[in-house]
Protein backbone atom coordinates (compact mmCIF):
# COMPACT_ATOMS: atom_id res chain seq x y z
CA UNK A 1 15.25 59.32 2.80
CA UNK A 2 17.31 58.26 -0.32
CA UNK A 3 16.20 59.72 -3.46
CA UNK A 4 17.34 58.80 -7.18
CA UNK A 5 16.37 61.30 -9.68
CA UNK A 6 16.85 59.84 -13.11
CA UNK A 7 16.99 62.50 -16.11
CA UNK A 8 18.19 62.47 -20.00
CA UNK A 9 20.90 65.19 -19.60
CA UNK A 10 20.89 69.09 -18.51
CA UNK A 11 20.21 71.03 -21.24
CA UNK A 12 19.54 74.58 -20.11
CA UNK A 13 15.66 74.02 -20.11
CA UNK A 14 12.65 74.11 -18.26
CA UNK A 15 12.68 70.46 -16.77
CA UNK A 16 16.73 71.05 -16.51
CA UNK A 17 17.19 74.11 -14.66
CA UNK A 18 13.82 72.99 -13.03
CA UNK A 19 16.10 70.67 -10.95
CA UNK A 20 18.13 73.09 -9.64
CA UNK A 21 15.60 75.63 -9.04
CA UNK A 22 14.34 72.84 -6.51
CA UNK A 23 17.60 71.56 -5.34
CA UNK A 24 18.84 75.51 -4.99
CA UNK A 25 15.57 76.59 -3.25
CA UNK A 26 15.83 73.31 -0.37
CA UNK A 27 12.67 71.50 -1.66
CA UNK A 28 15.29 68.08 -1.41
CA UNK A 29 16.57 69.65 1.87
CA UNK A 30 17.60 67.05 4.83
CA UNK A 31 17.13 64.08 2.35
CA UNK A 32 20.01 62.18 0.86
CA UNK A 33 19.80 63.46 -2.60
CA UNK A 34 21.65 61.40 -5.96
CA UNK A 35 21.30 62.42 -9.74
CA UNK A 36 21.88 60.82 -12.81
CA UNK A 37 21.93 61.99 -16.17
CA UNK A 38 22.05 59.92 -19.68
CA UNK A 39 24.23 62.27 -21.36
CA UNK A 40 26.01 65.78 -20.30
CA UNK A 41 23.54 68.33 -22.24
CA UNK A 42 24.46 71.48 -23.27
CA UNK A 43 25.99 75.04 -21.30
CA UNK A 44 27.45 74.45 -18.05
CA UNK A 45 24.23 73.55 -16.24
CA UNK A 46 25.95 70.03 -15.10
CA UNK A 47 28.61 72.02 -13.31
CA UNK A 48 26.60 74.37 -11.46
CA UNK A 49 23.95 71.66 -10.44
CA UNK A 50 27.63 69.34 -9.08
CA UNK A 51 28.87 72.37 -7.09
CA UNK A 52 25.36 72.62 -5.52
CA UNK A 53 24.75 68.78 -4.81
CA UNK A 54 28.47 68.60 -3.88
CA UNK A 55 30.78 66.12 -4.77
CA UNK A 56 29.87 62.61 -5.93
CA UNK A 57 26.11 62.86 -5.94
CA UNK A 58 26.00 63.88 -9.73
CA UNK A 59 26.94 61.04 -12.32
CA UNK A 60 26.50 61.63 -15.89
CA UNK A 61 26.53 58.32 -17.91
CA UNK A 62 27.70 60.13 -21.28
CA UNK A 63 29.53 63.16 -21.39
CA UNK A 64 28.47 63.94 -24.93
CA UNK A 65 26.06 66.91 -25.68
CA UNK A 66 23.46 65.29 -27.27
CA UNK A 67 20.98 61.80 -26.13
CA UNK A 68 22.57 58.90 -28.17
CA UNK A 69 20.44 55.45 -28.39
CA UNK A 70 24.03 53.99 -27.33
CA UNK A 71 23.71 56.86 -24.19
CA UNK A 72 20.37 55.45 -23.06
CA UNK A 73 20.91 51.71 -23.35
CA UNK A 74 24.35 52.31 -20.82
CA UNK A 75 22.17 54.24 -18.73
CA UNK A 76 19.84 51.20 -18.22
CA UNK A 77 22.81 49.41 -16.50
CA UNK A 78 24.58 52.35 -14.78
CA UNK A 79 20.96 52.93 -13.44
CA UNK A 80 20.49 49.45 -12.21
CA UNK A 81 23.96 49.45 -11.17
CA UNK A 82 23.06 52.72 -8.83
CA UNK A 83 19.73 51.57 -7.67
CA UNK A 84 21.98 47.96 -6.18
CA UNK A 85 24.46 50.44 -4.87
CA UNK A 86 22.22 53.23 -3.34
CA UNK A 87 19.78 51.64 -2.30
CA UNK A 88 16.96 54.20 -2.82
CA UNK A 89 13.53 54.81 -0.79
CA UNK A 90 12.07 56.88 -4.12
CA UNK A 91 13.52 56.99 -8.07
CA UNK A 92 12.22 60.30 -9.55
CA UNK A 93 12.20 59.87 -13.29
CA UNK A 94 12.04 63.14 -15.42
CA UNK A 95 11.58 63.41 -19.04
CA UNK A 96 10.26 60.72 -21.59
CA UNK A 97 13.56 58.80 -22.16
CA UNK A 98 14.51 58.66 -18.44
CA UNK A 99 10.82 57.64 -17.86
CA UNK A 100 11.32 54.72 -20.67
CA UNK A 101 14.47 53.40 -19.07
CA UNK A 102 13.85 54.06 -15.86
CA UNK A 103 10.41 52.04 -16.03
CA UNK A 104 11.92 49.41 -17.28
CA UNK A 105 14.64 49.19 -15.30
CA UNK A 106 12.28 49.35 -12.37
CA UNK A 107 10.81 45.97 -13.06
CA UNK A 108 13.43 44.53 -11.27
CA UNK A 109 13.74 46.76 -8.61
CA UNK A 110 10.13 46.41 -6.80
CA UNK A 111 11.00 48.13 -3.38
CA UNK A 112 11.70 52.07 -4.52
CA UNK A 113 8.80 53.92 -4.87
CA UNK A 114 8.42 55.01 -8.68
CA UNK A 115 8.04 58.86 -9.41
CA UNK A 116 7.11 59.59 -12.70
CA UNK A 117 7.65 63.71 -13.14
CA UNK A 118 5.97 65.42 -15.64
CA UNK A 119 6.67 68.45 -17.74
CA UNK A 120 4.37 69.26 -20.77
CA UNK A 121 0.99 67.89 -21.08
CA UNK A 122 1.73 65.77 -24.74
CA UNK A 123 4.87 63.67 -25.27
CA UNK A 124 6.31 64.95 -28.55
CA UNK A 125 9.28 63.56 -30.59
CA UNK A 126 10.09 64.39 -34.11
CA UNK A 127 9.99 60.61 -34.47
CA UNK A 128 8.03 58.02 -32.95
CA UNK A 129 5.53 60.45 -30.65
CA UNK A 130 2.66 57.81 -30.97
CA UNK A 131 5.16 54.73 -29.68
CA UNK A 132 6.55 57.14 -26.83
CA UNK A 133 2.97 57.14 -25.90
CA UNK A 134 2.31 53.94 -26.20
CA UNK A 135 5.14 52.00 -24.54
CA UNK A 136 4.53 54.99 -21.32
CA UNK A 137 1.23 54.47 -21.08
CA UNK A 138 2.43 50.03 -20.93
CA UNK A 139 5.24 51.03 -18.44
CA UNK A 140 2.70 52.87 -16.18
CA UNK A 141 2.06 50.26 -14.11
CA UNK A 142 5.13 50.50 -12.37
CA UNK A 143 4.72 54.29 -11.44
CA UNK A 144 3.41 55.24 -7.52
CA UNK A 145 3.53 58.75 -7.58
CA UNK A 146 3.21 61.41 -10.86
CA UNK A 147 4.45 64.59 -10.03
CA UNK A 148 3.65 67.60 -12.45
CA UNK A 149 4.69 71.45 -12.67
CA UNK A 150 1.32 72.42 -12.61
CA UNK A 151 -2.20 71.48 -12.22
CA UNK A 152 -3.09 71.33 -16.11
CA UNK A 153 0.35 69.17 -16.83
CA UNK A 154 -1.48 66.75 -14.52
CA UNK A 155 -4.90 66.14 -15.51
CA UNK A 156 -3.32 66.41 -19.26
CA UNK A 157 -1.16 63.34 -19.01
CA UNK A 158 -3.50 61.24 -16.47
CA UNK A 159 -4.36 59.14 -19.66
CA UNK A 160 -0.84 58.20 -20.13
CA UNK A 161 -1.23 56.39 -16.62
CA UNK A 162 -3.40 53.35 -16.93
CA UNK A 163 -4.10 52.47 -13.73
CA UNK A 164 -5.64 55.44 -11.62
CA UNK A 165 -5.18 55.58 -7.88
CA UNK A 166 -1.88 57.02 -7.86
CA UNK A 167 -0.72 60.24 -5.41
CA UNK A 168 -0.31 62.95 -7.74
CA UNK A 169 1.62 66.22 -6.10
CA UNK A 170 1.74 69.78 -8.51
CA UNK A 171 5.65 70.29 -7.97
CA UNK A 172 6.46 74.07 -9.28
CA UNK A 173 10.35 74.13 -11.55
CA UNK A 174 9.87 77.89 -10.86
CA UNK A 175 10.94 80.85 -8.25
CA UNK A 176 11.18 84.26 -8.03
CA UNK A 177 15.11 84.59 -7.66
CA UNK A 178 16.06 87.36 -5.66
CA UNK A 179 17.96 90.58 -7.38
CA UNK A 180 18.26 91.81 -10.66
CA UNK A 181 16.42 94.67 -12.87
CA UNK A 182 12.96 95.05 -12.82
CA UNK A 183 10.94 97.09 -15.35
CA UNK A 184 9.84 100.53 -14.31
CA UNK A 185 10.19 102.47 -17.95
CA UNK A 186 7.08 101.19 -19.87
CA UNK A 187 7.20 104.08 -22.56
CA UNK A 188 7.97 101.87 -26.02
CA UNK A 189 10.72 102.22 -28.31
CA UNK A 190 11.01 103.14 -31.58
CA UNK A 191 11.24 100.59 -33.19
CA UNK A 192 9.11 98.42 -30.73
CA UNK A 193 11.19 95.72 -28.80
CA UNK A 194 9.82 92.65 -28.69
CA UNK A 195 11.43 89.59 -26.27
CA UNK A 196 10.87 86.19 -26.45
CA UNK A 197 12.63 83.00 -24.85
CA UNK A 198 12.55 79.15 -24.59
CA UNK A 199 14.29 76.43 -26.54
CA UNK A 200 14.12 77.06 -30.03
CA UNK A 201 12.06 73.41 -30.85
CA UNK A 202 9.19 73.65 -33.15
CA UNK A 203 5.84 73.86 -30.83
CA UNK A 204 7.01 77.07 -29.78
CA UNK A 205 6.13 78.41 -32.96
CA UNK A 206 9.22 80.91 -33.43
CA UNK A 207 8.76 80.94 -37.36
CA UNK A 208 5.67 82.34 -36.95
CA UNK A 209 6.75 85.39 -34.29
CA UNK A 210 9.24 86.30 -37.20
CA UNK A 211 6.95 86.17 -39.51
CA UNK A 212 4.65 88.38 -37.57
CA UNK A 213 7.46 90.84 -36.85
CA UNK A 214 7.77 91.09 -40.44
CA UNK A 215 3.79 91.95 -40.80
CA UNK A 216 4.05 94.44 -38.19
CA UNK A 217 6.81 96.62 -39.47
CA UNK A 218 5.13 96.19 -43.26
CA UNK A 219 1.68 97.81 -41.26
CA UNK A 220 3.58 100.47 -39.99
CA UNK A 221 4.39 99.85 -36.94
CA UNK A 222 8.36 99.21 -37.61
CA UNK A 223 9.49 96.44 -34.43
CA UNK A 224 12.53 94.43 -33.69
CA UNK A 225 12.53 90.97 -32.05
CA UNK A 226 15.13 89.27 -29.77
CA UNK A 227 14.83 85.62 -28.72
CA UNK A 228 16.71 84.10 -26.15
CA UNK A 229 17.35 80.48 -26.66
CA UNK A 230 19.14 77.37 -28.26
CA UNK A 231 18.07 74.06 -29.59
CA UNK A 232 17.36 72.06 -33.13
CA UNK A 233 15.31 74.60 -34.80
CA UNK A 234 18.74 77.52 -34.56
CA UNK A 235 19.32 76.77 -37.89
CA UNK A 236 15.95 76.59 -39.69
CA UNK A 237 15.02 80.14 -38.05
CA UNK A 238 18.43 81.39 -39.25
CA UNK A 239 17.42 80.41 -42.94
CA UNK A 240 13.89 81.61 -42.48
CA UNK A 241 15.58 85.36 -40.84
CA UNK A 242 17.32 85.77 -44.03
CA UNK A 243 14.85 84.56 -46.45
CA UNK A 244 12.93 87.34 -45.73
CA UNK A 245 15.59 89.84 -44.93
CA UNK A 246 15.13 90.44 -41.17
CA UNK A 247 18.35 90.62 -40.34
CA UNK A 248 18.39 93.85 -38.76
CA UNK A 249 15.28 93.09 -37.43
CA UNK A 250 15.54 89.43 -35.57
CA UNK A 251 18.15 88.54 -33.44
CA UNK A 252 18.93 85.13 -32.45
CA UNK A 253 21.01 86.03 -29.08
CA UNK A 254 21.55 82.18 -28.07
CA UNK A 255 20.97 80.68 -24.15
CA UNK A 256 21.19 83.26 -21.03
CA UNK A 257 20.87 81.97 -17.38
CA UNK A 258 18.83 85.55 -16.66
CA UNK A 259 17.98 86.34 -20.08
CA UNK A 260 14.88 88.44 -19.19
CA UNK A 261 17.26 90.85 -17.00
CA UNK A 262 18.89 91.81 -20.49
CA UNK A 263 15.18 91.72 -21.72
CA UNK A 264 13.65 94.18 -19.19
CA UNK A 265 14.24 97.01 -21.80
CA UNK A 266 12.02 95.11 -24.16
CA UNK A 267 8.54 96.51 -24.79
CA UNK A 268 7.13 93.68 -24.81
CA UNK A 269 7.24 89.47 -23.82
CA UNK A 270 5.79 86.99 -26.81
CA UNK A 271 5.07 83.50 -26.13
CA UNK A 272 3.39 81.55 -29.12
CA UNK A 273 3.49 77.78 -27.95
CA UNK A 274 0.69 75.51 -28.65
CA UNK A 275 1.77 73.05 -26.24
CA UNK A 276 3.63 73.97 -22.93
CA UNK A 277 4.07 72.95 -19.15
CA UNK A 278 4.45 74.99 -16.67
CA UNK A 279 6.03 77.41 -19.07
CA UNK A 280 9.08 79.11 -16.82
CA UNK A 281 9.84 81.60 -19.57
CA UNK A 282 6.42 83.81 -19.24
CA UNK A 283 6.73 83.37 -15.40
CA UNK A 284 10.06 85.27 -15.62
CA UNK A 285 9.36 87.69 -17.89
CA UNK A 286 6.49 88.38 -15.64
CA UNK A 287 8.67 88.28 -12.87
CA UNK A 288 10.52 91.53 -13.78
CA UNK A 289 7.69 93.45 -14.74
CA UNK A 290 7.44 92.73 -18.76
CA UNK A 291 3.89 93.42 -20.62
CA UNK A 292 3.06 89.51 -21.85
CA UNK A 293 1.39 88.03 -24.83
CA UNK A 294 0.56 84.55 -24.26
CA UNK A 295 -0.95 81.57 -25.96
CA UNK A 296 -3.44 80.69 -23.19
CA UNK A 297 -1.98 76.82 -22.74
CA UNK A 298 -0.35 74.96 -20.02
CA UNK A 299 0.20 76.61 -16.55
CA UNK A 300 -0.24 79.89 -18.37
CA UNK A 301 -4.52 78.97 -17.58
CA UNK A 302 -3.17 79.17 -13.95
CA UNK A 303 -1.02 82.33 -13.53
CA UNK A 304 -2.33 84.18 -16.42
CA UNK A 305 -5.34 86.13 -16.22
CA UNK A 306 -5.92 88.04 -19.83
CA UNK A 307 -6.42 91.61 -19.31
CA UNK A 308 -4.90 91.71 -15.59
CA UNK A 309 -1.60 90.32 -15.66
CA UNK A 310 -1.18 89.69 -19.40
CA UNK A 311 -3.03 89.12 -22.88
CA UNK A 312 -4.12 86.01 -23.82
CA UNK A 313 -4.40 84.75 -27.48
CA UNK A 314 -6.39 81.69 -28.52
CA UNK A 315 -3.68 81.11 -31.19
CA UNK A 316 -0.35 81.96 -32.72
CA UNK A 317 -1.73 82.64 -35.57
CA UNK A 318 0.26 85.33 -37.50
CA UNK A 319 -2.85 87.76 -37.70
CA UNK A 320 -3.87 86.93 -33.94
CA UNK A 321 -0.34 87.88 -33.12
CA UNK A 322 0.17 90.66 -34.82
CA UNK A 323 -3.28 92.52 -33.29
CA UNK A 324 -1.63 91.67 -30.04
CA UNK A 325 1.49 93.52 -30.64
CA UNK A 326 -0.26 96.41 -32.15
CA UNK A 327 -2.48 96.86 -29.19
CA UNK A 328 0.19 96.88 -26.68
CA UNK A 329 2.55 99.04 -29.15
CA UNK A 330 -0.44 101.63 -28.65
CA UNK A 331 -1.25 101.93 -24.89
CA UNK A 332 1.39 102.43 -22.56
CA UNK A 333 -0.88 102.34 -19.45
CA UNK A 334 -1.94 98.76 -20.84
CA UNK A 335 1.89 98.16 -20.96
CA UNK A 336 1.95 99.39 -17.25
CA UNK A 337 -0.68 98.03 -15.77
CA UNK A 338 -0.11 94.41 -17.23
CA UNK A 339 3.83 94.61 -16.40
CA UNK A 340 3.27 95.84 -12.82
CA UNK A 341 0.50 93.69 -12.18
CA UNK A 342 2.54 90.38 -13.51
CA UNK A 343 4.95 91.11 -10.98
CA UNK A 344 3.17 91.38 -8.10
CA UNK A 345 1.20 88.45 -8.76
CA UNK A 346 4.23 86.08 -9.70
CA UNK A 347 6.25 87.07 -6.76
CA UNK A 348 3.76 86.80 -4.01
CA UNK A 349 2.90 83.04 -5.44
CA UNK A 350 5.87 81.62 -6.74
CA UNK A 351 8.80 82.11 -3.50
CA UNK A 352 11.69 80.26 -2.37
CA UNK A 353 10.06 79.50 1.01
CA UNK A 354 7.41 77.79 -0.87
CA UNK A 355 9.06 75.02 -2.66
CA UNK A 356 10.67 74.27 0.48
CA UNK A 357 7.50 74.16 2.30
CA UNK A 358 6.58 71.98 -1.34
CA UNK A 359 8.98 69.78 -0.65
CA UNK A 360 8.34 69.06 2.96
CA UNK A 361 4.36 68.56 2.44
CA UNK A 362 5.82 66.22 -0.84
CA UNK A 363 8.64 64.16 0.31
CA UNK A 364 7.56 64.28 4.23
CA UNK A 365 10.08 65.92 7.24
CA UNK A 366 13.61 64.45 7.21
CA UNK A 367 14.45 62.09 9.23
């Protein structure tokens, strides 16, 4: 089969390096797989997915870092152009621009099956979110599939899909990769080290982890932070660090490929998103072993259980946060039993053998 997948560039995200987790892991495997992205992205992501897809099935329409409005309007022909050329069975569109243009484009193109893949249960923008809804939800129509990184991505954004009836299939971005440190010291440092990770964009509520490092230390309990991570928001948190003189307590240590194998020291793994997907981040951190603190959203419901293999928190809520920390700061066999727990439970569900196995019950045997 002949597969398209259509996405805005290859930043070193979730949805991103979602693609090659899947490509990487053989959930494509024995199908004739093309990708396209809008513009280049950032870090070498681009390159390493090209040396895996080998040579001529990546195409990147602009080889700029960042998604230009002149970037998606040529995309709409070099994706039209491909679709003449290729001749696809399915066009898998990921992320809310691709899904724009590629839904349009589509209109002419009535014989590829339309794959709408989604990645976080809202559709957020700093401008526009209620027209990016909108024009989706008018577009739907010429979607025959939705897939979604987990279960509660997918009965989130059914009402972005107007006409029901569609085959929906829970595609997971995430595997245990093999190798690496795992955790097996879980007495805490002084002062407490605290990881977190994800692209630093507003809903993941950074501000308000530095903030609540800040309230920590000032109740005694003296903690430093380290997030792993790059995106619009570097140089508001910068600002806010030394507005309230944290620099030797916050570091900003930019994008990793394996950041959570430098962050197995840590004490501790924060995630404070109100909105997420799948959330890969907290799945790797729990994949080496690291005590989490989660905002109980997104896929978290479905891997997470508070008090076995993490802590939940209702909210990221400074205070909420901060009683959070402190408890974990206080019990190391909490620490332990969380960390080796996550582990266990992450790598017996989330295996390379099973997107494969994904992608064969998804896509159907080669031909």
């Amino acid at each position: 089969m002949r597969i398209l997948y259509f996405i805005n560039g290859f930043d070193p995200g979730g949805a991103e390096h979602g693609l090659l987790t899947l490509v990487e892991s053989g959930f494509f495997s024995g199908h004739d797989l093309r990708v396209m992205g809008i513009c280049r992205g950032r870090g070498g992501l681009a390159d390493t997915l090209r040396t895996s897809l080998g040579a001529g099935s990546l195409k990147i329409v602009d080889d700029r870092e960042d998604l230009t409005l002149r970037a998606c309007i040529l995309s709409a022909f070099a994706l039209a152009r491909e679709i003449r050329l290729f001749r696809p069975d399915v066009v898998v569109l990921s992320l809310k621009q691709a899904n724009v243009i590629g839904r349009l484009v589509l209109q002419a193109f009535p014989g590829p099956r339309c794959v709408s893949f989604e990645h976080i249960s809202r559709y957020r923008a700093r401008r526009a979110e209620a027209v990016y809804g909108k024009l989706l939800a008018a577009l739907s129509g010429r979607v025959d599939e939705v897939w979604s990184d987990c279960e509660e991505t997918l009965e989130a954004t059914r009402p972005y899909f107007r006409k029901p009836g569609r085959r929906e299939a829970v595609v997971p971005l995430f595997r245990v990769r093999p190798g690496g440190a795992v955790k097996t010291d879980y007495s805490a440092g002084t002062p407490l080290r605290i990881a977190a990770a994800g692209r630093l964009v507003d809903r993941k509520n950074f501000d308000r982890l530095i903030l609540a490092v800040k309230a920590l230390t000032e109740r005694g309990t003296p903690a430093v932070l380290t997030i792993f991570g790059d995106g619009p928001e570097h140089e508001r948190l910068e600002r806010l660090i030394s507005r309230t003189g944290l620099e030797a307590h916050v570091r900003l240590a930019g994008y990793r490929d394996r950041w959570f194998e430098e962050a197995v020291n840590s004490d501790l793994f924060v995630n404070a998103s109100d909105t997420e997907g799948f959330c890969i981040v907290v799945a790797e951190a729990m994949s080496v072993g690291l005590p989490v603190v989660a905002t109980d959203v997104g896929g978290i419901r479905e891997y997470g259980r508070d008090n076995e293999n993490m802590l939940k928190i209702a909210d990221a809520g400074i205070d909420t946060l901060v009683a959070a920390m402190q408890r974990l700061a206080n019990d190391e066999g909490l620490r332990r039993s969380l960390g080796q727990r996550a582990r266990e439970d992450i790598c017996r569900r989330y295996s390379e053998a099973g997107i494969a196995e994904c992608g064969r019950s998804v896509l159907g045997e080669a031909r």
